[in-house]
N, C-alpha and C. Protein backbone atom coordinates (compact mmCIF):
# COMPACT_ATOMS: atom_id res chain seq x y z
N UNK A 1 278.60 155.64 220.34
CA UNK A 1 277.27 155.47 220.87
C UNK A 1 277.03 153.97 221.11
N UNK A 2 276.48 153.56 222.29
CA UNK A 2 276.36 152.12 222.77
C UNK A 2 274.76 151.53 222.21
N UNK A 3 274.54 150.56 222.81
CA UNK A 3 273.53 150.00 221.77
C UNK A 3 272.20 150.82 223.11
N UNK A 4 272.30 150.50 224.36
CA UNK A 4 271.16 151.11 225.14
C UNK A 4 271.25 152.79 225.12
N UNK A 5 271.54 153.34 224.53
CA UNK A 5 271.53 155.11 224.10
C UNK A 5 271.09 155.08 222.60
N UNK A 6 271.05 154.71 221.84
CA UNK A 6 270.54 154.24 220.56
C UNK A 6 268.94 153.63 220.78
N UNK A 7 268.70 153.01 221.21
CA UNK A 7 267.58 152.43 221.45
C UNK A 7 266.95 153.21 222.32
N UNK A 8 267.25 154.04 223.37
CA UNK A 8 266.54 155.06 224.06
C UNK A 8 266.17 155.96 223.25
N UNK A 9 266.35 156.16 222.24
CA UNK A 9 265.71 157.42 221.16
C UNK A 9 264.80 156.52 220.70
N UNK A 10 264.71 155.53 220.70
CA UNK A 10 263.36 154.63 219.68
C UNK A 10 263.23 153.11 220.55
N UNK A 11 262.43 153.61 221.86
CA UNK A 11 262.08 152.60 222.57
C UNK A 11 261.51 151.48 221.68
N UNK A 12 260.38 151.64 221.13
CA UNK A 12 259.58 150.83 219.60
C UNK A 12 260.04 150.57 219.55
N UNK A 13 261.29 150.86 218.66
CA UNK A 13 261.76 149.83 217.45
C UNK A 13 262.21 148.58 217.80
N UNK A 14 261.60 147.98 216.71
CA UNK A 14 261.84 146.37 216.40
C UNK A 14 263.17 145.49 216.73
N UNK A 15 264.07 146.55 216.03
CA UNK A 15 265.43 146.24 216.57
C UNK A 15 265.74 146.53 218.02
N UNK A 16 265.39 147.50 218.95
CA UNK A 16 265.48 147.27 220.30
C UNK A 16 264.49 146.75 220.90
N UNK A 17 263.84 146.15 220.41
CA UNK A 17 262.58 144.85 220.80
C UNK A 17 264.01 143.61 220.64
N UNK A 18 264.35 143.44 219.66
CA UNK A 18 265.00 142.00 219.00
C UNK A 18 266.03 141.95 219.82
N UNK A 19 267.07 142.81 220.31
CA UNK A 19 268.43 142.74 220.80
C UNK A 19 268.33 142.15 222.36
N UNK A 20 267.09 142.72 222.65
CA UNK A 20 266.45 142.60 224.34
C UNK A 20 266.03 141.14 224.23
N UNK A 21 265.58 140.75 223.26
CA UNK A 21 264.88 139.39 223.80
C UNK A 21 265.52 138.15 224.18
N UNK A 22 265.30 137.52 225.09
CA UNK A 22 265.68 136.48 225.56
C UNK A 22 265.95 134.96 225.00
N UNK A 23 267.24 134.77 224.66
CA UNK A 23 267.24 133.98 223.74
C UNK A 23 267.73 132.49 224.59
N UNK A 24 267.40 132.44 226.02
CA UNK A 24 267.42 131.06 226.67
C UNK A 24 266.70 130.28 226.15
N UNK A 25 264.88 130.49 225.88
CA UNK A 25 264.29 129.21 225.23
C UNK A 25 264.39 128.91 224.05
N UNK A 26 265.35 129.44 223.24
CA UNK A 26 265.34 129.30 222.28
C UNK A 26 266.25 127.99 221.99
N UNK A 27 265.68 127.00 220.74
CA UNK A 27 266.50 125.99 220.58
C UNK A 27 267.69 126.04 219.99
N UNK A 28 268.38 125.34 219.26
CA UNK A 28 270.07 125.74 218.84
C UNK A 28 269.21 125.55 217.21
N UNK A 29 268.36 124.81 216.94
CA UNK A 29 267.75 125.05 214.93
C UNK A 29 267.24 126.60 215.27
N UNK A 30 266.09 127.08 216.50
CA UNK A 30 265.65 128.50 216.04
C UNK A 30 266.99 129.21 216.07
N UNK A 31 267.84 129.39 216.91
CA UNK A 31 269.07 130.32 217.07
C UNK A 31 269.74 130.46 215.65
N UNK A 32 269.99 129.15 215.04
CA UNK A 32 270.41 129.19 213.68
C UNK A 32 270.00 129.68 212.55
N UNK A 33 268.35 129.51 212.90
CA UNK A 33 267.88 130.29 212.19
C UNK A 33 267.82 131.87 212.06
N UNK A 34 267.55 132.07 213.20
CA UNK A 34 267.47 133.79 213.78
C UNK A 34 268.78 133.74 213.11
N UNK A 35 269.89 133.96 213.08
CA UNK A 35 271.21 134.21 212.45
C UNK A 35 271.28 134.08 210.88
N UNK A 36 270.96 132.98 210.58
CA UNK A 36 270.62 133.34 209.18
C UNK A 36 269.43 134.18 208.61
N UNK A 37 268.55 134.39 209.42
CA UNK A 37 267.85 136.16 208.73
C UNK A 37 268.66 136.97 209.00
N UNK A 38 269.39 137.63 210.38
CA UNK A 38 269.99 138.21 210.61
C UNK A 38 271.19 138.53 209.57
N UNK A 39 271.49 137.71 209.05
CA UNK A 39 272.58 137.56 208.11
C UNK A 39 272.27 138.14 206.45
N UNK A 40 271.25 137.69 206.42
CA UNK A 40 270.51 138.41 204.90
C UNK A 40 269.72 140.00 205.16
N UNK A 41 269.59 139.92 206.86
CA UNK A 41 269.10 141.67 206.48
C UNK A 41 270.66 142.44 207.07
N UNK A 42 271.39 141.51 207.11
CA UNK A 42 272.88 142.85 207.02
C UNK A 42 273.26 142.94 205.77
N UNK A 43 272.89 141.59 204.72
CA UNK A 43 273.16 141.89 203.62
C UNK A 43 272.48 142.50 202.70
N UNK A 44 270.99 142.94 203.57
CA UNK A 44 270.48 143.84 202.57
C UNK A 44 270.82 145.59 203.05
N UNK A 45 270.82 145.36 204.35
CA UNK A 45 271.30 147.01 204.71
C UNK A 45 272.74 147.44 204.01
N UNK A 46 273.51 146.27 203.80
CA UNK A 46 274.77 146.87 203.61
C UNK A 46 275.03 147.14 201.76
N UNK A 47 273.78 146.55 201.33
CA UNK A 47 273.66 147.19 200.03
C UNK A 47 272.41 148.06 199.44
N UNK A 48 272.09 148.37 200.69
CA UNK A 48 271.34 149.76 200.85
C UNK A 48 272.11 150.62 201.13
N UNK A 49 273.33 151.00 201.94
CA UNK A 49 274.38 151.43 202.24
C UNK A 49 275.25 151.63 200.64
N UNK A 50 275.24 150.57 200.05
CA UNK A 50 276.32 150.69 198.97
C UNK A 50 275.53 151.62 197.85
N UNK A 51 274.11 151.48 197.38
CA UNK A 51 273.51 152.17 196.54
C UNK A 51 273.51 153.50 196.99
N UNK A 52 273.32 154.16 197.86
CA UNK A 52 272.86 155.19 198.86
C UNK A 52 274.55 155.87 198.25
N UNK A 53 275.45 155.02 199.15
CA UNK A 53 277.06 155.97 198.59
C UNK A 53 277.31 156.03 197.04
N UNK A 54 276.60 155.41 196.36
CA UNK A 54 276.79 155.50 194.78
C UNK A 54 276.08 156.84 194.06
N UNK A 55 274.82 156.78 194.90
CA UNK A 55 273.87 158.05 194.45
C UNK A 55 274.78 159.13 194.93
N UNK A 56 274.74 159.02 196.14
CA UNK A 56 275.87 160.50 196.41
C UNK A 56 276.87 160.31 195.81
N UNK A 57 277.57 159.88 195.64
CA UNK A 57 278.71 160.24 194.70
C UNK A 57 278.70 160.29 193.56
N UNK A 58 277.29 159.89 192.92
CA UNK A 58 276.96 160.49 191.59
C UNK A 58 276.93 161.87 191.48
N UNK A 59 275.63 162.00 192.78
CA UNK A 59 275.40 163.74 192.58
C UNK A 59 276.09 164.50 192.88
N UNK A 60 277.26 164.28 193.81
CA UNK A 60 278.81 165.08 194.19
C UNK A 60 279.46 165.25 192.73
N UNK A 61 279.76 164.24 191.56
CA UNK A 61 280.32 164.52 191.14
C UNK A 61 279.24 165.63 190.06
N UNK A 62 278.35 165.47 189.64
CA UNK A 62 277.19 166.17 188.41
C UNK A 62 277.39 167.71 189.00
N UNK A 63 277.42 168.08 190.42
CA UNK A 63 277.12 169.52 191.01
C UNK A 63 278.70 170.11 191.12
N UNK A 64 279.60 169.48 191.15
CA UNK A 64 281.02 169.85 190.73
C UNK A 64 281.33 170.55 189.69
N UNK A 65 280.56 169.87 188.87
CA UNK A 65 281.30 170.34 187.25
C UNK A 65 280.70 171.88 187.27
């Protein structure tokens, strides 16, 4: 799935607001910046991701036994 078929299910969202926007006026400190948030909310999704596979594989293993 490409990023404009993803974002056609959720015109709104913030994130296909953010990907669209035009980052010509932007200076090379904001750009740096934008990247370093960018950088701390992959590191928070990706340990939202990691808790999320821990719970399931908690409860995979508890409904096994």
């Amino acid at each position: 799935m490409d990023l404009d078929e993803l974002f056609a299910k959720r015109p709104g969202e913030p994130l296909a607001m953010l990907v669209k926007e035009d980052l010509d006026p932007l200076s090379i400190e904001e750009l740096t910046l934008r990247i370093e948030a960018l950088k701390l909310e992959i590191a928070r999704a990706e340990a939202r991701i990691a808790a999320a596979t821990s719970h399931r594989t908690s409860a995979e293993a508890l409904f096994k036994r």
